[in-house]
Protein backbone atom coordinates (compact mmCIF):
# COMPACT_ATOMS: atom_id res chain seq x y z
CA UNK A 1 0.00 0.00 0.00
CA UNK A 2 1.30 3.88 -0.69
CA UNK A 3 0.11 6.00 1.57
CA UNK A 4 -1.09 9.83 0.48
CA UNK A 5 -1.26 12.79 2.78
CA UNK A 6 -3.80 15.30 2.56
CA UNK A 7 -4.88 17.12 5.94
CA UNK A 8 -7.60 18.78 4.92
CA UNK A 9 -9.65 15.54 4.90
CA UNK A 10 -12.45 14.76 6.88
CA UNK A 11 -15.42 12.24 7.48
CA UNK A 12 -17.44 15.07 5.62
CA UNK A 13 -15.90 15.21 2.16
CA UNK A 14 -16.69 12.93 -0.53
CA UNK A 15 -14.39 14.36 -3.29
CA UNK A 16 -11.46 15.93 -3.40
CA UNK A 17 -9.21 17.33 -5.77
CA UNK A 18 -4.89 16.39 -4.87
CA UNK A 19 -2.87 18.83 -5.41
CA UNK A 20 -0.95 19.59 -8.95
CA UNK A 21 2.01 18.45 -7.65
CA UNK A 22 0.90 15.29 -6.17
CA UNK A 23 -1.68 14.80 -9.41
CA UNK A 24 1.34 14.86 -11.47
CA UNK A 25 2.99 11.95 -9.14
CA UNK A 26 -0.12 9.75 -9.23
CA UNK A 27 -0.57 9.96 -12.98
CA UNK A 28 2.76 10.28 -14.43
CA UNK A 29 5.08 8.63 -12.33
CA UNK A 30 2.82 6.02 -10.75
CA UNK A 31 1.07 5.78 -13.95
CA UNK A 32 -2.25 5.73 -12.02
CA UNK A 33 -5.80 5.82 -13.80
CA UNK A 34 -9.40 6.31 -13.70
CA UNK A 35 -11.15 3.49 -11.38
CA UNK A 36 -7.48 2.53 -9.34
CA UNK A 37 -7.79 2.98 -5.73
CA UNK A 38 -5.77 5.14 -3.43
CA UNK A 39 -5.03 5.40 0.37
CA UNK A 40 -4.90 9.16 1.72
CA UNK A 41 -4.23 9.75 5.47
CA UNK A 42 -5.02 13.69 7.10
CA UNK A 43 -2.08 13.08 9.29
CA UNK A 44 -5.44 12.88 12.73
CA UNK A 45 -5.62 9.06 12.59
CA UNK A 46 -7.62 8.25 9.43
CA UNK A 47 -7.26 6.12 6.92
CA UNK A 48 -9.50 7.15 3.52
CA UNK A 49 -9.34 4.57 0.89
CA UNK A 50 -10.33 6.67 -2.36
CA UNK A 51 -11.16 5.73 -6.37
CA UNK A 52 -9.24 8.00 -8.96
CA UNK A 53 -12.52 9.80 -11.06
CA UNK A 54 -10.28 11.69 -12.94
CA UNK A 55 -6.68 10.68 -13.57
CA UNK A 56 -5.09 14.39 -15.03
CA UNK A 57 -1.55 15.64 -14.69
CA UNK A 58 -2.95 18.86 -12.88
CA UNK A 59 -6.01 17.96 -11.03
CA UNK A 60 -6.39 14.41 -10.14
CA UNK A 61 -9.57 13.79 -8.56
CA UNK A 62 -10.60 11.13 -6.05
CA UNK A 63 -13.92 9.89 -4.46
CA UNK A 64 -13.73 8.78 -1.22
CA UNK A 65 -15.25 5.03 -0.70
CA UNK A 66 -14.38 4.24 2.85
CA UNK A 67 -13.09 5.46 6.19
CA UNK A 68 -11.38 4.01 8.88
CA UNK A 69 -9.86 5.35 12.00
CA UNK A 70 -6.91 4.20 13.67
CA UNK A 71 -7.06 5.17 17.89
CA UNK A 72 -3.94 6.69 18.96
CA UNK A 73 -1.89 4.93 21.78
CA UNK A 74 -2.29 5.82 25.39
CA UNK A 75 0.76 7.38 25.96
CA UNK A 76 2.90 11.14 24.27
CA UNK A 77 6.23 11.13 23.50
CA UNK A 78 7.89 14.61 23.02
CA UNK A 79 10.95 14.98 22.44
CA UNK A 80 12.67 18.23 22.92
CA UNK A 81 16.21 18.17 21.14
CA UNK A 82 18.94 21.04 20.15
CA UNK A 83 19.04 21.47 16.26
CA UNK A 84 22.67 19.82 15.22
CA UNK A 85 24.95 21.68 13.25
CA UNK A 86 24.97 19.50 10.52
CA UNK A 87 21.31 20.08 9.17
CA UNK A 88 21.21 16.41 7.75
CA UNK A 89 21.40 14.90 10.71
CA UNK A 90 18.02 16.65 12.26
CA UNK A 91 16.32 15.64 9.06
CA UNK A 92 17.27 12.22 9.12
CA UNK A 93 16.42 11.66 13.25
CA UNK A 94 12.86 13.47 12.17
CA UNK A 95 12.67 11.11 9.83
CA UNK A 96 13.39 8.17 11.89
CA UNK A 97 11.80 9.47 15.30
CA UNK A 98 8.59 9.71 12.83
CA UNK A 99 8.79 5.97 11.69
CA UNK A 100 9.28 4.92 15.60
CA UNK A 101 6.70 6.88 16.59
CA UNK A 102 7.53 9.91 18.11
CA UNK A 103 3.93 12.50 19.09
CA UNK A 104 5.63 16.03 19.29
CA UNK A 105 9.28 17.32 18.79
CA UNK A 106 10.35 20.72 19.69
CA UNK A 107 13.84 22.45 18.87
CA UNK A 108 15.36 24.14 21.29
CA UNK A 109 18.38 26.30 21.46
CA UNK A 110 20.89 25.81 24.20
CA UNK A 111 23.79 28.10 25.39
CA UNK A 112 26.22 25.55 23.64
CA UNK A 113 24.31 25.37 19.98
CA UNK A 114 25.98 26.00 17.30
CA UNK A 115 22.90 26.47 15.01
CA UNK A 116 20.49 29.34 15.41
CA UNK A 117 18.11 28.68 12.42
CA UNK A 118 15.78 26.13 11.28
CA UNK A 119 14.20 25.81 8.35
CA UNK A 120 10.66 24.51 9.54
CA UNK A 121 9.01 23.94 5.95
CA UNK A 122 11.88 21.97 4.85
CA UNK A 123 11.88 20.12 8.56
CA UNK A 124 7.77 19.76 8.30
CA UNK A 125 7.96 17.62 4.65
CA UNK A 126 10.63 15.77 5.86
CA UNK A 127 8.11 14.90 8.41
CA UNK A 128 5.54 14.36 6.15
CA UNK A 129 7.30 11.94 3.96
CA UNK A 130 8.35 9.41 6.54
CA UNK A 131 4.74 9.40 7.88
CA UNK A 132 3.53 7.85 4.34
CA UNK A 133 6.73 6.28 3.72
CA UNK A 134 6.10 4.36 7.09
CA UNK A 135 2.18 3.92 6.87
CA UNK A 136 1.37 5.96 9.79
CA UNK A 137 -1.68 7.77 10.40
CA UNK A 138 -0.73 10.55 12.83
CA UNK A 139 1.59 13.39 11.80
CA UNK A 140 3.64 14.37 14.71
CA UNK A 141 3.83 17.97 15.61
CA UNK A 142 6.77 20.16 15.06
CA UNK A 143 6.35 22.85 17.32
CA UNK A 144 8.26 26.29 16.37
CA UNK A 145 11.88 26.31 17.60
CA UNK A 146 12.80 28.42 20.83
CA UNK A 147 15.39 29.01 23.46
CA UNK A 148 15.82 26.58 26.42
CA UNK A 149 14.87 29.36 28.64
CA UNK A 150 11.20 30.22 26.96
CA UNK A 151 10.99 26.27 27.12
CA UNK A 152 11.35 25.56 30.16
CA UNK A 153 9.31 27.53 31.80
CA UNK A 154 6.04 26.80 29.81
CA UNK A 155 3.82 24.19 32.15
CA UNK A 156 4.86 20.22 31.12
CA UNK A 157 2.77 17.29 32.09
CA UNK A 158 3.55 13.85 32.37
CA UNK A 159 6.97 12.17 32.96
CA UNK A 160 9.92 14.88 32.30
CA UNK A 161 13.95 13.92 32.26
CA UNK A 162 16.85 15.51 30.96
CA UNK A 163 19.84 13.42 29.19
CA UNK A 164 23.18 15.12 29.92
CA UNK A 165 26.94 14.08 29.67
CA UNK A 166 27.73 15.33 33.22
CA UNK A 167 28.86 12.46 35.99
CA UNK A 168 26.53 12.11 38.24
CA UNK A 169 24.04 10.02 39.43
CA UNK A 170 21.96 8.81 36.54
CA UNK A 171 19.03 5.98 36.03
CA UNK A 172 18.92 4.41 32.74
CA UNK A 173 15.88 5.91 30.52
CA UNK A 174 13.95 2.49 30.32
CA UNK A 175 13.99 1.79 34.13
CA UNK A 176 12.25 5.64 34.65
CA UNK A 177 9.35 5.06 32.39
CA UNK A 178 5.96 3.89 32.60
CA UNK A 179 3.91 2.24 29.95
CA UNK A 180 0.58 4.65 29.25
CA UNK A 181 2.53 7.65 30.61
CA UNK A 182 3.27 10.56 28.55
CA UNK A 183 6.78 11.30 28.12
CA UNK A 184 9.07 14.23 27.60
CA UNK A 185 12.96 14.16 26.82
CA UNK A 186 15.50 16.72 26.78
CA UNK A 187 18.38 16.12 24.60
CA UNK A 188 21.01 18.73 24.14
CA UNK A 189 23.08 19.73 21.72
CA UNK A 190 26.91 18.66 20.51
CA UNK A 191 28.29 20.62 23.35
CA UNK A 192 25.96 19.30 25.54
CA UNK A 193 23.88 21.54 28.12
CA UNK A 194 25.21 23.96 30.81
CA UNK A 195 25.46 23.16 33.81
CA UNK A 196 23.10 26.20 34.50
CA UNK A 197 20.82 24.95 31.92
CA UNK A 198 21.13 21.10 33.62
CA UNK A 199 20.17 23.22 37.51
CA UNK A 200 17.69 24.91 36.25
CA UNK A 201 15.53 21.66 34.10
CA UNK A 202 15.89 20.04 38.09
CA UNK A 203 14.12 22.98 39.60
CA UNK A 204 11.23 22.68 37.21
CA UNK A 205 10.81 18.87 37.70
CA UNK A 206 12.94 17.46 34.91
CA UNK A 207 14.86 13.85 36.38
CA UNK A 208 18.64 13.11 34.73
CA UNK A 209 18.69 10.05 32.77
CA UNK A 210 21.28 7.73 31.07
CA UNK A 211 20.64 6.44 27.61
CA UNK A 212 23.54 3.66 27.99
CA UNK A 213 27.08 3.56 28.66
CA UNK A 214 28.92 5.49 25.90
CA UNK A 215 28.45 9.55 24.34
CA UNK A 216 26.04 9.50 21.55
CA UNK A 217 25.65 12.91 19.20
CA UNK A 218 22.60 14.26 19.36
CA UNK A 219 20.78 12.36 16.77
CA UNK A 220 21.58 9.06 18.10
CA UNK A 221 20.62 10.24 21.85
CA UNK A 222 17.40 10.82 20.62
CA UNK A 223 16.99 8.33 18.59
CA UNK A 224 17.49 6.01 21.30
CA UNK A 225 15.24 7.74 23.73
CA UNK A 226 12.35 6.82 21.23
CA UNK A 227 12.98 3.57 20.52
CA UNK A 228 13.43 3.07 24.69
CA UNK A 229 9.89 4.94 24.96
CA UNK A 230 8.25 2.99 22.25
CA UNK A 231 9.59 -0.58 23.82
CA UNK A 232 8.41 -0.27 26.85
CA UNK A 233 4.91 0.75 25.86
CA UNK A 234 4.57 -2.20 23.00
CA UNK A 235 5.98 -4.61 25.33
């Protein structure tokens, strides 16, 4: 199955019209046509299977012949994570965080980042892509990128830790959480946090985790903070 995204979809519509872009990638690349049958997700947890009414280059149009609606699972991952220098390597843990089945990602930027700017359109279909690519029905949320200090003092819920380099006392990630629970990580950047930065997540409730024995970049910590997330609640 190839999975379409078009969030503008709801139980109410009955036609739609893709977009010229995708149109073109339906009928000239996938060398779709009139009566084949398409799967479009709106990124909330449905599934629409469609028929192609009109198969053209510019305006393919679809009716919609069922619905189905996938529940979302009990507990929230966010992941909060400092943008890495090298801009590939966000893309591809967005990507792969997306496939595992991450809920919410926020950049942050930390006293010791090294990159200021995001491009969030780019970051967003990056997003998008891996949701289809992957068959998922949920889009996770990219919230706009902001300093560590307007972060942290916004009101979290749930279970909050912070992975840092520093020795100290540390549990491991996967003994800390609970299955159902809803989950939020800090990861830092390549420089790691500040120790002011590290003081001031334990004043607002945030709990120091280890995410193994060796230094992972950034990508990889959070990668790994996922996948520990996601095995304990599909266990």
């Amino acid at each position: 199955m190839q999975l379409f995204y078009n969030p503008d979809l709801d139980k109410s519509i009955s036609q739609f019209t893709f977009s010229q872009e995708e149109s073109r990638h339906i009928v000239k690349v996938l060398r779709k046509k009139e009566g084949d049958i398409l799967h479009i997700t709106n990124g909330k947890g449905y599934i629409f299977e469609s028929e192609i009414l009109l198969a053209d280059q510019k305006k393919c149009k679809a009716q919609i012949i069922s619905t189905k609606k996938k529940h979302a699972k009990a507990h929230w991952l966010h992941i909060v994570v400092a943008p890495t220098k090298n801009n590939d390597r966000l893309e591809w843990f967005l990507e792969k965080a997306t496939e595992i089945g991450v809920n919410e990602i926020t950049p942050i930027f930390c006293d010791r980042s090294e990159r200021k700017v995001i491009k969030k359109e780019r970051l967003e279909k990056v997003i998008q892509s891996a949701m289809k690519q992957s068959l998922r029905s949920y889009l996770p949320k990219l919230n706009d990128a902001i300093s560590f200090k307007a972060f942290i003092e916004k009101e979290q819920n749930g279970l909050l830790f912070i992975a840092h380099c520093e020795e100290e006392e540390k549990v491991d990630l996967k003994r800390r959480v609970a299955a159902d629970k809803d989950v939020t990580v800090l990861i830092g950047p390549e420089g790691d946090f500040s120790q002011n930065e590290i003081n001031i997540a334990y004043e607002k409730g945030f709990l120091p985790v280890s995410l193994g024995e060796y230094r992972l970049r950034t990508e990889t910590a959070a990668i790994v903070a996922c996948t520990t997330v996601n095995m304990i609640n599909n266990g």
